[in-house]
Protein backbone atom coordinates (compact mmCIF):
# COMPACT_ATOMS: atom_id res chain seq x y z
CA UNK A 1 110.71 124.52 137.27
CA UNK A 2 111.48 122.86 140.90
CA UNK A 3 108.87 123.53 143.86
CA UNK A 4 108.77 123.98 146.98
CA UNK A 5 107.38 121.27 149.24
CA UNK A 6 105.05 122.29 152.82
CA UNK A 7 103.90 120.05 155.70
CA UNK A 8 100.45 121.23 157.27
CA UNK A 9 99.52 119.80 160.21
CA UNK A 10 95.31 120.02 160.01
CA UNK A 11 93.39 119.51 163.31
CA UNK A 12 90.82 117.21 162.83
CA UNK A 13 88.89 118.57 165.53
CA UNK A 14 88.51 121.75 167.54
CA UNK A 15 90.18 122.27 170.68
CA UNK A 16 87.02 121.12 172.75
CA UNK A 17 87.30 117.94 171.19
CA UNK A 18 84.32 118.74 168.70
CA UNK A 19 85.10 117.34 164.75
CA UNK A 20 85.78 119.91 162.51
CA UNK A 21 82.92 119.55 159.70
CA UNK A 22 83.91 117.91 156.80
CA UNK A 23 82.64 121.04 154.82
CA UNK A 24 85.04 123.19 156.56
CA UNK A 25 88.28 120.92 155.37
CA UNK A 26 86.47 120.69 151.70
CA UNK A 27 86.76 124.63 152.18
CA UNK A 28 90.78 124.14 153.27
CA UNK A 29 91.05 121.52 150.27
CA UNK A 30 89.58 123.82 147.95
CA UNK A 31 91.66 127.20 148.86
CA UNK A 32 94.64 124.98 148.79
CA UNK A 33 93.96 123.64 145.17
CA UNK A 34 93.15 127.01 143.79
CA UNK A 35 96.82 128.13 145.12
CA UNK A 36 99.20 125.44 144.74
CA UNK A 37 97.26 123.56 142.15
CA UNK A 38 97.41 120.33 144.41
CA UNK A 39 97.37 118.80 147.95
CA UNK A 40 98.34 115.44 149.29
CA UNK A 41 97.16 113.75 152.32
CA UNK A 42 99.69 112.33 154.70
CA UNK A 43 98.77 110.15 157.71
CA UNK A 44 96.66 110.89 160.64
CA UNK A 45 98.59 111.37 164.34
CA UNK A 46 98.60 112.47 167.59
CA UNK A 47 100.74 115.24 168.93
CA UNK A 48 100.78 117.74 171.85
CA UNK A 49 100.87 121.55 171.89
CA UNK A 50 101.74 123.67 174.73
CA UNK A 51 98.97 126.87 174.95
CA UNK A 52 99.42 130.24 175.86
CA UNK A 53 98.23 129.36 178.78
CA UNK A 54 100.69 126.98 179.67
CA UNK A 55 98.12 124.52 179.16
CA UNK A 56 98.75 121.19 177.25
CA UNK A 57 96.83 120.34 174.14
CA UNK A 58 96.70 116.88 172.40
CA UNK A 59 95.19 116.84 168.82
CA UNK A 60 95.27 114.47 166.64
CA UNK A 61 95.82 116.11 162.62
CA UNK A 62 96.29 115.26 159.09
CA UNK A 63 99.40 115.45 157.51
CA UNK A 64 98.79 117.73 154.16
CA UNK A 65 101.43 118.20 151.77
CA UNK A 66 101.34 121.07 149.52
CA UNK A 67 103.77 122.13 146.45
CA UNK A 68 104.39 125.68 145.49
CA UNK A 69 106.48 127.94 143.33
CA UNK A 70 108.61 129.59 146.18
CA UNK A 71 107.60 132.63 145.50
CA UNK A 72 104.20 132.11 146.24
CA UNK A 73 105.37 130.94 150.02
CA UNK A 74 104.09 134.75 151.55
CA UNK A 75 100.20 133.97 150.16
CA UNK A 76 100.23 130.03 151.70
CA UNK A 77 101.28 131.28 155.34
CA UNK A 78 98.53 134.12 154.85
CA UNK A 79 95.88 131.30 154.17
CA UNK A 80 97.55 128.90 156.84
CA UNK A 81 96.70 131.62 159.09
CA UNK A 82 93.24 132.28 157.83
CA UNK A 83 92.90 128.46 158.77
CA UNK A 84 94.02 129.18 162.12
CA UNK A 85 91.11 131.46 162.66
CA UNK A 86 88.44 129.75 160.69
CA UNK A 87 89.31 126.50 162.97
CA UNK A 88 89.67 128.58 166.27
CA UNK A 89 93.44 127.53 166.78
CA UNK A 90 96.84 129.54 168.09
CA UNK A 91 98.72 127.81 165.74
CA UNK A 92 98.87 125.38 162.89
CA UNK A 93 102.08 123.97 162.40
CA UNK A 94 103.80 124.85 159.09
CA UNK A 95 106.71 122.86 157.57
CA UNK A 96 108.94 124.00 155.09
CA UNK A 97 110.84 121.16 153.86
CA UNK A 98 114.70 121.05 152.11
CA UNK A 99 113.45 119.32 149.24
CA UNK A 100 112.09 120.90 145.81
CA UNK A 101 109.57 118.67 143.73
CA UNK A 102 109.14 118.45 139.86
CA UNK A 103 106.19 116.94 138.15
CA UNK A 104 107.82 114.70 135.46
CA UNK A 105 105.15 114.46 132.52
CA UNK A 106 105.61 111.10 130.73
CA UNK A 107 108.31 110.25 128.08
CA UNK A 108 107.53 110.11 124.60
CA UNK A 109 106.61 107.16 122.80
CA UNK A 110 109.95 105.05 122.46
CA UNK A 111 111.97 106.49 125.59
CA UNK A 112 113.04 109.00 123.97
CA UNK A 113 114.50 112.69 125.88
CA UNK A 114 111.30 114.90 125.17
């Protein structure tokens, strides 16, 4: 059955400019696993982020790509927000994409259709 395919931008440090501790992502590595099963690192970049307080932010986060049954899309933007709080942020940036995923197991011996 297809899946869904997420972008989550992960800061990679706090908004004080402090790095997150590597045991907090293993924590956001492991929730994501137990959930979708999977997660896939993207690059590293820089972006900007304009605060509540008009204020501009520049962070620099990890792409993470995460594939889900759709229906499960309600429990990954309540853990994207528990995120949010565990790594003091407004936002993380959430990305549903247009394209569905399938995990293709391999072919049987002599190419045959399974």
């Amino acid at each position: 059955m297809p899946k869904v395919k997420f972008v989550m931008l992960l800061p990679l440090t706090y908004n004080d400019g402090s790095t997150i501790p590597k045991s907090v992502h293993e924590k956001i590595e492991e929730e994501l696993f137990l959930l979708a099963g999977g997660y896939r690192y993207g690059g590293i970049g820089k972006g900007a982020y304009r605060m509540k307080s008009g204020e501009k932010q520049v962070d620099e986060t990890a792409e993470l790509w995460v594939v889900i049954d759709e229906a499960a899309e309600p429990e990954l933007i309540q853990l994207v927000g528990k995120f949010a709080g565990m790594l003091d942020q407004e936002t993380i940036y959430l990305e549903k994409t247009g394209s569905t995923v399938d995990f293709i197991p391999p072919s049987p011996p002599g190419g045959g259709n399974p």
